[in-house]
PDB file of N, CA and C in Angstrom:
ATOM      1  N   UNK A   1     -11.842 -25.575 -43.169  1.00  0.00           N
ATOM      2  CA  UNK A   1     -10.730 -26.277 -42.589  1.00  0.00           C
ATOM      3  C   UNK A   1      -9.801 -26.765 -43.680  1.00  0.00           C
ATOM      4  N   UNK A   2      -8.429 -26.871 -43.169  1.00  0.00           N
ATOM      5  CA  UNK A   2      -7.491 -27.310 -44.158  1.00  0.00           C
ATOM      6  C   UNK A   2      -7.367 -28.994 -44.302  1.00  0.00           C
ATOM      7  N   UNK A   3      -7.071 -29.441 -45.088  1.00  0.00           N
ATOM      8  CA  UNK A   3      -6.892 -30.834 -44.840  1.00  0.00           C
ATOM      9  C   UNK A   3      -5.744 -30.698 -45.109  1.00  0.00           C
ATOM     10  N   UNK A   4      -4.929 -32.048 -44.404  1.00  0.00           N
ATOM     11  CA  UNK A   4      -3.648 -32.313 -44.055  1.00  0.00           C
ATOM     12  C   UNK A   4      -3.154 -33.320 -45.288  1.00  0.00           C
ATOM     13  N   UNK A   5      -2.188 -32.682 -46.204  1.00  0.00           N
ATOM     14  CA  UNK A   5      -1.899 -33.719 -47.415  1.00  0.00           C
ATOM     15  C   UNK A   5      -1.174 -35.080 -46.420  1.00  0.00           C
ATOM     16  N   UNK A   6      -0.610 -36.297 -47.314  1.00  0.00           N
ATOM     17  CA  UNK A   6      -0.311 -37.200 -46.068  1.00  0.00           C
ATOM     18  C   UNK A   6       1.332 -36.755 -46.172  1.00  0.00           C
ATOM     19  N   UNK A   7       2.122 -36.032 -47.428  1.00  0.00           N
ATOM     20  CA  UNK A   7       3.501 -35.914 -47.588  1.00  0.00           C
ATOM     21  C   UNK A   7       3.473 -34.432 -46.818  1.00  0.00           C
ATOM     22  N   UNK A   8       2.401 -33.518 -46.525  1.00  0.00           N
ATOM     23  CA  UNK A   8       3.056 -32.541 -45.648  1.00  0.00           C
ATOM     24  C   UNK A   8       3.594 -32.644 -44.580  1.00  0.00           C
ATOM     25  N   UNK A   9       4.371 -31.848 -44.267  1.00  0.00           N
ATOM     26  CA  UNK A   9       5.185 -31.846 -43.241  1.00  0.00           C
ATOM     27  C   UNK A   9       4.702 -31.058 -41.815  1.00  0.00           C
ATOM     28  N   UNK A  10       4.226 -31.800 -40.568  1.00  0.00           N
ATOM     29  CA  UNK A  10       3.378 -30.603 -40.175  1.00  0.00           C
ATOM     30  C   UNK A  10       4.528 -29.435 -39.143  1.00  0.00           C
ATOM     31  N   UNK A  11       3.434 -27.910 -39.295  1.00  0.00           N
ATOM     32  CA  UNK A  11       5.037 -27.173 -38.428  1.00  0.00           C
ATOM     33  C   UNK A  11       5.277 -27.590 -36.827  1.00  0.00           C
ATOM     34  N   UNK A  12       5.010 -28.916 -36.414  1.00  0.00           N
ATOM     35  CA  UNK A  12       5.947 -29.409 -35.252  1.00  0.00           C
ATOM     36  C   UNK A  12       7.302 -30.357 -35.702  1.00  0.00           C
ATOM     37  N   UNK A  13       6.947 -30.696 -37.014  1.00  0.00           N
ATOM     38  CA  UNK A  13       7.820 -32.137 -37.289  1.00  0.00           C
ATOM     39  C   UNK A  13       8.838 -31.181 -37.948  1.00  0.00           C
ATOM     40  N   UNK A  14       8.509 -29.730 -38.515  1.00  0.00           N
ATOM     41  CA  UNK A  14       9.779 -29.172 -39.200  1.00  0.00           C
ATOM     42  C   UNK A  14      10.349 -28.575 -38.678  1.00  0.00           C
ATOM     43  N   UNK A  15      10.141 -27.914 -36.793  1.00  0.00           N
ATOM     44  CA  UNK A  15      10.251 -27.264 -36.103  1.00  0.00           C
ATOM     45  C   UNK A  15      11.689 -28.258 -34.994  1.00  0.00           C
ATOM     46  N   UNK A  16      10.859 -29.767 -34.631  1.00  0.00           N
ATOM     47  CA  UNK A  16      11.912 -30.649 -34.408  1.00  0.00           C
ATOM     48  C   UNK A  16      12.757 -30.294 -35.167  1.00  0.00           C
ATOM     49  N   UNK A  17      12.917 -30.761 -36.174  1.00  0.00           N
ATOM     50  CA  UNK A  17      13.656 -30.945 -37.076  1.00  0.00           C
ATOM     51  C   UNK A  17      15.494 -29.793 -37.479  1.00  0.00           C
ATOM     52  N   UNK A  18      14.735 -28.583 -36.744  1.00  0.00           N
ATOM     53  CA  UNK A  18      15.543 -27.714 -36.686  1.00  0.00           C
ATOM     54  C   UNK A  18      16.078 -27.279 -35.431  1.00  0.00           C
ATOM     55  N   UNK A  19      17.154 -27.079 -34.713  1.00  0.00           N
ATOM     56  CA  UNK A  19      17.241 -26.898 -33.707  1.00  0.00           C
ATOM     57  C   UNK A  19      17.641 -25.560 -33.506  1.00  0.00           C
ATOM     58  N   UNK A  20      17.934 -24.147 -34.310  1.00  0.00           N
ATOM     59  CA  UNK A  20      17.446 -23.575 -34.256  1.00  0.00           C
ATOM     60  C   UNK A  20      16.587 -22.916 -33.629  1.00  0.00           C
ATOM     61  N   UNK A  21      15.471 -22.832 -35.004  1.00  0.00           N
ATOM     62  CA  UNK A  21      14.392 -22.816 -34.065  1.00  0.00           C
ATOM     63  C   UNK A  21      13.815 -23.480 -32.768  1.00  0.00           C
ATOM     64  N   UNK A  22      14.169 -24.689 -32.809  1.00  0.00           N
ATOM     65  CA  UNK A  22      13.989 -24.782 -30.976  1.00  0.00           C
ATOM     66  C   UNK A  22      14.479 -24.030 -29.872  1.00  0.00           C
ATOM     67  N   UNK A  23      16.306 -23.435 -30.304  1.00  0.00           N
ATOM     68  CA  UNK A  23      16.543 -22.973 -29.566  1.00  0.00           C
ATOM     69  C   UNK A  23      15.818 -21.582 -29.236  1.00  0.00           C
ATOM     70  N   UNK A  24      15.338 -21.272 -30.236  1.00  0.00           N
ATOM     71  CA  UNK A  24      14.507 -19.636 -30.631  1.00  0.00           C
ATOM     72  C   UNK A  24      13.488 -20.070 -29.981  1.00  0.00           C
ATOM     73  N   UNK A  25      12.786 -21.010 -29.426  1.00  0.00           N
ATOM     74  CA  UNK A  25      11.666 -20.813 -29.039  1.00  0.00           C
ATOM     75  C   UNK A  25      11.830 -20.900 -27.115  1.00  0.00           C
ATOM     76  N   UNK A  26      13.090 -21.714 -27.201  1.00  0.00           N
ATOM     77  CA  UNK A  26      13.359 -21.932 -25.966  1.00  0.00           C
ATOM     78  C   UNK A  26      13.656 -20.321 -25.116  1.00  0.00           C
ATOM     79  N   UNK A  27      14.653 -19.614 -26.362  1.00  0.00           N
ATOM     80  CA  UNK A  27      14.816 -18.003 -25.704  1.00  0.00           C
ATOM     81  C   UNK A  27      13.926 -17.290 -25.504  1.00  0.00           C
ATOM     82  N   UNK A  28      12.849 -17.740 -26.180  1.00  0.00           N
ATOM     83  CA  UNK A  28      12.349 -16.419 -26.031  1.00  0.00           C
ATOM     84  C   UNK A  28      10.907 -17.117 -24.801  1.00  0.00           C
ATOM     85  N   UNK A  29      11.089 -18.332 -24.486  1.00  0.00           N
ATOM     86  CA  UNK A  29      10.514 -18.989 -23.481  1.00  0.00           C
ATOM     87  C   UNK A  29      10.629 -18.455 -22.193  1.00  0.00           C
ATOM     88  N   UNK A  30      12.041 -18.579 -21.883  1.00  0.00           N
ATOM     89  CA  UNK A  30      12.652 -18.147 -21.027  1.00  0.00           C
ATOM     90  C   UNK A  30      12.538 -16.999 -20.339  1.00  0.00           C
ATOM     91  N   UNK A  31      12.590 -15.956 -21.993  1.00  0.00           N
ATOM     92  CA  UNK A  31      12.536 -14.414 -21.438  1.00  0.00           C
ATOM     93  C   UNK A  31      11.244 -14.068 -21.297  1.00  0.00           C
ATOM     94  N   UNK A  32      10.008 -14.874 -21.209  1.00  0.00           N
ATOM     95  CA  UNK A  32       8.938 -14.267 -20.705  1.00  0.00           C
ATOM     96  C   UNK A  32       8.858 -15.041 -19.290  1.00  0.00           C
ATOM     97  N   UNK A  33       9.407 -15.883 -18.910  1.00  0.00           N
ATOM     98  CA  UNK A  33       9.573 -16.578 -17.812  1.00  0.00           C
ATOM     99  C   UNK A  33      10.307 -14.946 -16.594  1.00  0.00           C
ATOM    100  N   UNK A  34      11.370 -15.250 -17.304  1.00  0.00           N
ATOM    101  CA  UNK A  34      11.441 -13.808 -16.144  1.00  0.00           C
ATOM    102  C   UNK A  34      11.187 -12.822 -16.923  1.00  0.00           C
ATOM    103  N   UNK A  35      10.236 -12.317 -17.620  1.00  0.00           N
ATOM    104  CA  UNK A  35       9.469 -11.041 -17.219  1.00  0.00           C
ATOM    105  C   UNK A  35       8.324 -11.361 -16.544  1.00  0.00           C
ATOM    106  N   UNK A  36       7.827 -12.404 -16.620  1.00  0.00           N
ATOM    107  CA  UNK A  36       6.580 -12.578 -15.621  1.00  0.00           C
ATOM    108  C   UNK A  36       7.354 -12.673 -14.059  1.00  0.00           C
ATOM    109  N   UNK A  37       7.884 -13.273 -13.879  1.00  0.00           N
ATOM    110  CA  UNK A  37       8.565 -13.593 -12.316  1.00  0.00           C
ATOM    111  C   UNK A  37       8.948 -11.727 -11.728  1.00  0.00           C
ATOM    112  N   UNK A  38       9.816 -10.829 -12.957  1.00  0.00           N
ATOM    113  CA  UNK A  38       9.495  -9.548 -12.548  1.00  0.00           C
ATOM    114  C   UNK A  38       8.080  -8.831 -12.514  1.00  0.00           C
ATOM    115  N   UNK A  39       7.405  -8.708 -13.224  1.00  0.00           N
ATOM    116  CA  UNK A  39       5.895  -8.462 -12.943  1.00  0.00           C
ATOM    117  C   UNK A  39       5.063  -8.933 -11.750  1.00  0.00           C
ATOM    118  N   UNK A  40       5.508 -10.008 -11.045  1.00  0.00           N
ATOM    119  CA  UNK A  40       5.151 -10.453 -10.244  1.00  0.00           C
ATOM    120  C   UNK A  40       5.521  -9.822  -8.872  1.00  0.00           C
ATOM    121  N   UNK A  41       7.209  -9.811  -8.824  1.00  0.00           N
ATOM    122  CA  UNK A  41       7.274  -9.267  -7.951  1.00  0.00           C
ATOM    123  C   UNK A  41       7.088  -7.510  -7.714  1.00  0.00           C
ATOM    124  N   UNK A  42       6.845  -6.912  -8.659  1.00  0.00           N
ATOM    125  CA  UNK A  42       6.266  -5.518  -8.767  1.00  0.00           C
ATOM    126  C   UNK A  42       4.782  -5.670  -8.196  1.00  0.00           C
ATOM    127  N   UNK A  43       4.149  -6.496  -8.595  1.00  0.00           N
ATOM    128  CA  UNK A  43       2.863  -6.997  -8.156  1.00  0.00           C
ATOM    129  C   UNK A  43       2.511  -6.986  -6.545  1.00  0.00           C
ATOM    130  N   UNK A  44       3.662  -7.575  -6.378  1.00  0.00           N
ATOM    131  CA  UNK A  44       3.496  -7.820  -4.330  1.00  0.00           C
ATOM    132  C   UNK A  44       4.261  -7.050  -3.831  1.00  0.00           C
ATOM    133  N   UNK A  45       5.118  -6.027  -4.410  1.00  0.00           N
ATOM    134  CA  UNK A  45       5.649  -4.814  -3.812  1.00  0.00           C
ATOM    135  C   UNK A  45       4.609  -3.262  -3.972  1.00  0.00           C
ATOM    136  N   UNK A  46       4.156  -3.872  -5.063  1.00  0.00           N
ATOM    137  CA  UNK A  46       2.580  -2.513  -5.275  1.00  0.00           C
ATOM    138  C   UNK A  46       1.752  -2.675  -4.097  1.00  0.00           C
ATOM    139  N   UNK A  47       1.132  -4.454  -4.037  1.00  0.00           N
ATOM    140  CA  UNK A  47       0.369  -4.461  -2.955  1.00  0.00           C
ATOM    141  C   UNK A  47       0.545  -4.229  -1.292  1.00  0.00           C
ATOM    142  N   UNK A  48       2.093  -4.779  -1.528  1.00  0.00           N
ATOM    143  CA  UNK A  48       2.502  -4.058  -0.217  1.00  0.00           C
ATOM    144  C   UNK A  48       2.320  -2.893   0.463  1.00  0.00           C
ATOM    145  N   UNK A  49       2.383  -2.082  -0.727  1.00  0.00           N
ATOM    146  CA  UNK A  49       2.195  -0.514  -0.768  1.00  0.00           C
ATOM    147  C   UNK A  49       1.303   0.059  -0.070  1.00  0.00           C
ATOM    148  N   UNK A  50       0.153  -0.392  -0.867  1.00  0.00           N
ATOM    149  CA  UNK A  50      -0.773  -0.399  -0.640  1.00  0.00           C
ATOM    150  C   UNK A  50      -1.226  -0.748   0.242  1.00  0.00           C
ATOM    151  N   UNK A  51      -1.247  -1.651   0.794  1.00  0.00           N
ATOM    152  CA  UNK A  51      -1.719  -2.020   2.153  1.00  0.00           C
ATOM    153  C   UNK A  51      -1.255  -0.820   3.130  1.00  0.00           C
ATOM    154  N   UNK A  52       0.420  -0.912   3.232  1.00  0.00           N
ATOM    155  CA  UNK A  52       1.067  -0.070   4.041  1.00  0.00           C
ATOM    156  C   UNK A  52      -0.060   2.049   4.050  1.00  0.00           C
ATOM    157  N   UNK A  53      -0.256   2.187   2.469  1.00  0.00           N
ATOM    158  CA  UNK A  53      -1.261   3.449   2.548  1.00  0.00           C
ATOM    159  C   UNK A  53      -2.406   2.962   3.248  1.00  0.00           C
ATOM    160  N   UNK A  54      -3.178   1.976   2.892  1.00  0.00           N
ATOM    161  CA  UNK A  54      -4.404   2.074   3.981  1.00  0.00           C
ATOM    162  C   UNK A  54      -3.866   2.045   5.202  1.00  0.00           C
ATOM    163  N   UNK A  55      -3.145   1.387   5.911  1.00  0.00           N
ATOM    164  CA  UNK A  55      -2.774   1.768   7.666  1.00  0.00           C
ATOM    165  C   UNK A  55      -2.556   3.234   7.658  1.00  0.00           C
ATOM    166  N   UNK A  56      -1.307   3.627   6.944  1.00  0.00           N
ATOM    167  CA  UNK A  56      -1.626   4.875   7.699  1.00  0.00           C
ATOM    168  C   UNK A  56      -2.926   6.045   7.046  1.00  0.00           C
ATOM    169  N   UNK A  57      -3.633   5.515   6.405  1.00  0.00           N
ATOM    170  CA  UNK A  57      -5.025   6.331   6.397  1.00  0.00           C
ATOM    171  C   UNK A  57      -5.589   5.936   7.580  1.00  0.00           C
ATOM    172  N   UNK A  58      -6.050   4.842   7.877  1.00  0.00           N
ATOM    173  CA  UNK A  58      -6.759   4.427   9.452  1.00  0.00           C
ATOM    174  C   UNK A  58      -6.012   5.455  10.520  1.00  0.00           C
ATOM    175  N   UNK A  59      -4.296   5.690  10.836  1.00  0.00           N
ATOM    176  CA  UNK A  59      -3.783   6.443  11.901  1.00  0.00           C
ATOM    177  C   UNK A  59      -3.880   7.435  11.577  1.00  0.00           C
ATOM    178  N   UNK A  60      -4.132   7.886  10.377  1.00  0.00           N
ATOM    179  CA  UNK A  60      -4.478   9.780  10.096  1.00  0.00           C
ATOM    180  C   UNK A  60      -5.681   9.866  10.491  1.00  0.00           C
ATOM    181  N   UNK A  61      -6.732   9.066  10.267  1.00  0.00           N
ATOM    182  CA  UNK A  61      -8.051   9.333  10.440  1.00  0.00           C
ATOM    183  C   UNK A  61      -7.830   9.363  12.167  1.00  0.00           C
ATOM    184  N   UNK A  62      -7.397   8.659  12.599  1.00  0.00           N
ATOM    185  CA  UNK A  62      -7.496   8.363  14.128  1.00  0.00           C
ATOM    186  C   UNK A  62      -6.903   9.531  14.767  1.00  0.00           C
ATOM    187  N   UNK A  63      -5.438   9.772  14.411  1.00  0.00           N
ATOM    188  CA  UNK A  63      -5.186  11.624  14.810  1.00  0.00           C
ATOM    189  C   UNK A  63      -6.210  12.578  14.896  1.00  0.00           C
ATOM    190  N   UNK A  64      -6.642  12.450  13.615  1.00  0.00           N
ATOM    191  CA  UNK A  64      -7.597  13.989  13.293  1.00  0.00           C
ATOM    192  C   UNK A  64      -8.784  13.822  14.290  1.00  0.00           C
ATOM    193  N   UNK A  65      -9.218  12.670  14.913  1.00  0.00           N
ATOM    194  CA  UNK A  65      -9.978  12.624  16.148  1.00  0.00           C
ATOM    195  C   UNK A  65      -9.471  12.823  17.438  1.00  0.00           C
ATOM    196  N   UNK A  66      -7.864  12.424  17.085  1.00  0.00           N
ATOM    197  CA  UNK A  66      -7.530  12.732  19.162  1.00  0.00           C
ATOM    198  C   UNK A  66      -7.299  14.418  18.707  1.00  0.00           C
ATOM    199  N   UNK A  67      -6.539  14.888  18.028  1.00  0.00           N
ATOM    200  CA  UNK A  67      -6.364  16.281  17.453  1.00  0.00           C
ATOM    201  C   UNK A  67      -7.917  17.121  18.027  1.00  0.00           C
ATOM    202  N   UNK A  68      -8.951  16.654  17.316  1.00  0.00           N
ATOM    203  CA  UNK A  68      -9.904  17.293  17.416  1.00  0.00           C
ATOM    204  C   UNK A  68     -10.596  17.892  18.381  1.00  0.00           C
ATOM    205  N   UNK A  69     -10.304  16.482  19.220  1.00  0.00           N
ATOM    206  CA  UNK A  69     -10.548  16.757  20.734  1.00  0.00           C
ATOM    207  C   UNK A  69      -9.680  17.659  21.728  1.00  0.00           C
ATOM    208  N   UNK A  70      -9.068  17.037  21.512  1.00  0.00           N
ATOM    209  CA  UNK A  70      -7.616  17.717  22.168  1.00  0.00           C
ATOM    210  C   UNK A  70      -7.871  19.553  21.999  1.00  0.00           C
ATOM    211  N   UNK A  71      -7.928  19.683  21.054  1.00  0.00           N
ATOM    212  CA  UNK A  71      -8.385  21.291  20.323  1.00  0.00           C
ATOM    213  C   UNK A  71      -9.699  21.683  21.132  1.00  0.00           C
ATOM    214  N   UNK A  72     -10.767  21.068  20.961  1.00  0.00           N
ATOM    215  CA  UNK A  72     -11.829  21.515  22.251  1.00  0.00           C
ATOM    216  C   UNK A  72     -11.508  21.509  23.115  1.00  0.00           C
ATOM    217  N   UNK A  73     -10.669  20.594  23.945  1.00  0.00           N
ATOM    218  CA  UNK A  73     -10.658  20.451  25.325  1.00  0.00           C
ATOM    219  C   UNK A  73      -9.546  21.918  25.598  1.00  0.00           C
ATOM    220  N   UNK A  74      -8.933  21.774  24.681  1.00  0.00           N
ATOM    221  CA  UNK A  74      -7.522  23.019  25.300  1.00  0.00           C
ATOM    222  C   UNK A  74      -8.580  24.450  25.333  1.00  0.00           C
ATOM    223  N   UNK A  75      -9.425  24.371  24.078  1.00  0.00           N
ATOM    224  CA  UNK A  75     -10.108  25.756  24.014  1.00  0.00           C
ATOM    225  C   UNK A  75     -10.798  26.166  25.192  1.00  0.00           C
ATOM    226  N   UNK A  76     -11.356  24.779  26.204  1.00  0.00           N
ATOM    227  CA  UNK A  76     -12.469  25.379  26.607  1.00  0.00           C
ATOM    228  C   UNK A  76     -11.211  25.341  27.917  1.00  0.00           C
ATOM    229  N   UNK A  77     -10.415  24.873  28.329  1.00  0.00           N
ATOM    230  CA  UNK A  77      -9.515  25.076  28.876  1.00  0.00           C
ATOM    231  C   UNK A  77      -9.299  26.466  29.346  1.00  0.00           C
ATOM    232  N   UNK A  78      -8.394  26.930  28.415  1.00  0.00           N
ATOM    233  CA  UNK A  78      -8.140  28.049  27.830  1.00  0.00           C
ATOM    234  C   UNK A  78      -9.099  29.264  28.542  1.00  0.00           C
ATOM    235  N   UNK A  79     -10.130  29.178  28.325  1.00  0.00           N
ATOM    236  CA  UNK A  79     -11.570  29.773  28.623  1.00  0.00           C
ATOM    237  C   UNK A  79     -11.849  29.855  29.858  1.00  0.00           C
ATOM    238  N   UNK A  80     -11.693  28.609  30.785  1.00  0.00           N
ATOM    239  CA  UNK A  80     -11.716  28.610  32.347  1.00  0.00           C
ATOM    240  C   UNK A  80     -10.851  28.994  32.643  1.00  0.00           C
ATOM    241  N   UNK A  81      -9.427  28.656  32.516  1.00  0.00           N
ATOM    242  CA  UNK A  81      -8.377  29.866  33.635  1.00  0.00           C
ATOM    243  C   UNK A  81      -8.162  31.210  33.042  1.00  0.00           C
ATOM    244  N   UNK A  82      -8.646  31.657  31.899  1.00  0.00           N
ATOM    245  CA  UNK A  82      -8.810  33.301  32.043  1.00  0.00           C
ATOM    246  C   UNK A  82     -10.199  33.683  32.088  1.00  0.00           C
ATOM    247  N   UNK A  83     -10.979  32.820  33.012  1.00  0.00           N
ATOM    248  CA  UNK A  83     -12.114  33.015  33.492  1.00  0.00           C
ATOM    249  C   UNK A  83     -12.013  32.725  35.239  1.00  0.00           C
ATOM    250  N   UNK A  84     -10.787  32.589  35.747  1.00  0.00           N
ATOM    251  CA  UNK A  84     -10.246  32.367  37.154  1.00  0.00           C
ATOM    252  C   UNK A  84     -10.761  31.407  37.423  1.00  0.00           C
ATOM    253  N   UNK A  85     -11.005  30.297  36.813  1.00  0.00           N
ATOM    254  CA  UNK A  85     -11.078  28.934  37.033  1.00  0.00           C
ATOM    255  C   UNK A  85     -10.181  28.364  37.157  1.00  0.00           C
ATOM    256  N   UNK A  86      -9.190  28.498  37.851  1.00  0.00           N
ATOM    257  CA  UNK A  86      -7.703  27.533  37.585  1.00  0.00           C
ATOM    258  C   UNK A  86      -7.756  25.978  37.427  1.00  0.00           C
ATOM    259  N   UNK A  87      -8.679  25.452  38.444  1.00  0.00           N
ATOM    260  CA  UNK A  87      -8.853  24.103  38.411  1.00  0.00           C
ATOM    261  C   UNK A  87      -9.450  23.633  37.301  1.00  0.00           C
ATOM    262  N   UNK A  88     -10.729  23.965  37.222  1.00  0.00           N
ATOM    263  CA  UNK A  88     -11.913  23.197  36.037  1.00  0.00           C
ATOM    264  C   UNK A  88     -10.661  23.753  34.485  1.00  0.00           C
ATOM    265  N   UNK A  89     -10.179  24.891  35.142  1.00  0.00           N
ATOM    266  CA  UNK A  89      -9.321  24.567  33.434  1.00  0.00           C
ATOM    267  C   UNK A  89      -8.356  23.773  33.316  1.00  0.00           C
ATOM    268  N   UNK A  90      -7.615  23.178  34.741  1.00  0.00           N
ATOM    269  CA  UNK A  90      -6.541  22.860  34.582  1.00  0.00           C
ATOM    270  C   UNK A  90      -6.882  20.839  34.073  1.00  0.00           C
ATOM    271  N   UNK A  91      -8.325  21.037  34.972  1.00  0.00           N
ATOM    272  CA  UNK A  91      -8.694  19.617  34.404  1.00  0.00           C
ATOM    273  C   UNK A  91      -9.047  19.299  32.901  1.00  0.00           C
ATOM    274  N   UNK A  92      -9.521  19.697  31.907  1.00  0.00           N
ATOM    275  CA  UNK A  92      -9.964  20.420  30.950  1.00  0.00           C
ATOM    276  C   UNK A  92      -8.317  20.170  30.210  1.00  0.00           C
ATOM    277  N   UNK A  93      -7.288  21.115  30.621  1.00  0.00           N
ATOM    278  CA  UNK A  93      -6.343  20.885  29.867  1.00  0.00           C
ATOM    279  C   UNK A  93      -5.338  20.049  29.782  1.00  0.00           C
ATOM    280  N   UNK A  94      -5.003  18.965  30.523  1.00  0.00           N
ATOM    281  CA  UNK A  94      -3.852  18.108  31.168  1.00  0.00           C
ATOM    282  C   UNK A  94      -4.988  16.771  29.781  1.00  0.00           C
ATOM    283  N   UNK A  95      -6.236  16.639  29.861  1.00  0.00           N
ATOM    284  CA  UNK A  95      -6.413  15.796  28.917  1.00  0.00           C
ATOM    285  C   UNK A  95      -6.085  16.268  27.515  1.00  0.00           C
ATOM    286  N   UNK A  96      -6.305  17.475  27.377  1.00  0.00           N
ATOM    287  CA  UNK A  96      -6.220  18.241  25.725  1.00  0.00           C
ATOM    288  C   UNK A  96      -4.668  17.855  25.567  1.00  0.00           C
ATOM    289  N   UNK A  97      -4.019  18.461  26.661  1.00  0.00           N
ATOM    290  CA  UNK A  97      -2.663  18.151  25.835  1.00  0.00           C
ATOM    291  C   UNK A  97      -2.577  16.272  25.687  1.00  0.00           C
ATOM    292  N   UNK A  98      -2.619  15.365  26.587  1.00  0.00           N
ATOM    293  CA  UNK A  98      -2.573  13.961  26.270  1.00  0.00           C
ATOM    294  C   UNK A  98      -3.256  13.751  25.215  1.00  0.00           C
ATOM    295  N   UNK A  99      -4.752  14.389  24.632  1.00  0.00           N
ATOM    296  CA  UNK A  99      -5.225  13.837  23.081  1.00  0.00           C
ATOM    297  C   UNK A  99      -3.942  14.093  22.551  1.00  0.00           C
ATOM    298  N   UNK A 100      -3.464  15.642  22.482  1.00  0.00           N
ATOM    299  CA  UNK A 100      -3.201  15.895  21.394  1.00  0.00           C
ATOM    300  C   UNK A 100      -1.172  15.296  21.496  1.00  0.00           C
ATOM    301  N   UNK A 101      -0.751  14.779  22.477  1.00  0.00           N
ATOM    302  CA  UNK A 101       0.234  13.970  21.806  1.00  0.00           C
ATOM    303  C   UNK A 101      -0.165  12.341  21.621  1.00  0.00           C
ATOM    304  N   UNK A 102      -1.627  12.222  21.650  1.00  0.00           N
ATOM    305  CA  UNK A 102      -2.079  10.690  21.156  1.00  0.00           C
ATOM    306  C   UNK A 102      -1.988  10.671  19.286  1.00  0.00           C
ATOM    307  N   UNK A 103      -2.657  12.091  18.800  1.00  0.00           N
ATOM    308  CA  UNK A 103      -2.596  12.880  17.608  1.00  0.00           C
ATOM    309  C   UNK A 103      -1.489  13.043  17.390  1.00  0.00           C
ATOM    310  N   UNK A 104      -0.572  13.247  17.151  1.00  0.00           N
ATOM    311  CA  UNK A 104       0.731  13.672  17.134  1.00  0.00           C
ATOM    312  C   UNK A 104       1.432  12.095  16.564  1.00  0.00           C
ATOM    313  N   UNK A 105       1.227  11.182  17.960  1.00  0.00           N
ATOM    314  CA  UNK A 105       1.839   9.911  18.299  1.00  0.00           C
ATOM    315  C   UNK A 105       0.978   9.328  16.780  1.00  0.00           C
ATOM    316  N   UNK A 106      -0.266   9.388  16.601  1.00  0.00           N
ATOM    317  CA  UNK A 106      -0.637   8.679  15.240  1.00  0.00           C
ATOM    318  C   UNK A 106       0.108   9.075  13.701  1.00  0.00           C
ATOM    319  N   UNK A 107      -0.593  10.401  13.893  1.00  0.00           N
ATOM    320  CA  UNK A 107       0.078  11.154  12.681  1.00  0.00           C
ATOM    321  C   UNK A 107       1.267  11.014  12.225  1.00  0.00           C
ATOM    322  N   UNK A 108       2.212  10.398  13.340  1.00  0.00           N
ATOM    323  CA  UNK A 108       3.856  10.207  12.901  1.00  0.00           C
ATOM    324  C   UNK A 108       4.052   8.688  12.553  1.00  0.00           C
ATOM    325  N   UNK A 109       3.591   7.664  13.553  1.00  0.00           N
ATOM    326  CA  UNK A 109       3.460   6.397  13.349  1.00  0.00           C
ATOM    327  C   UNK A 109       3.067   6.330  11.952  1.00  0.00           C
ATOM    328  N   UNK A 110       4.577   5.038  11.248  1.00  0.00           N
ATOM    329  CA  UNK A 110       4.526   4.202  10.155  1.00  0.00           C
ATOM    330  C   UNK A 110       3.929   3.047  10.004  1.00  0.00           C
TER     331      UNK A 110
END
């Protein structure tokens, strides 16, 4: 450790002393003042982001299930009225198409 002579001058009393350097310390005070206040708000516009990507991962995931269905139901659809089933296909397909603009309706939703 240093010891403090009693005629030194310590660097707050020479720092007063100059105003100057106060003002130099004040600028450059300042300018980390707003770069943090910008960092910050990059901060809660990232997380925003982010958040906003997980929702629509949850509504993609949720499409690719009405989609999925929708796709069986039309197939087997499909299958009964050129199997002269008109009805059992027609029931079969009136839901396939509603999955698949539930799919559609997710997949686009922001």
């Amino acid at each position: 450790m240093r010891k403090k002579i009693s005629n030194e001058k310590s660097f707050v009393d020479e720092i007063a002393e100059n105003k100057t350097a106060i003002q130099m310390v004040l600028d450059s005070h300042q300018e980390i003042e707003k770069e943090n206040k910008s960092l910050k708000r990059k901060i809660d516009k990232l997380s925003s982001n982010v958040e906003k990507n997980e929702e629509k991962k949850k509504n993609n995931q949720l499409a690719l299930v009405f989609v999925t269905f929708a796709n069986i139901s039309i197939s087997f659809a499909v299958n009964f009225i050129t199997d002269d089933k008109i009805n059992t296909g027609l029931i079969l397909f009136v839901p396939g198409v509603i999955l698949m603009a539930m799919g559609l309706y997710f997949s686009l939703k922001d």
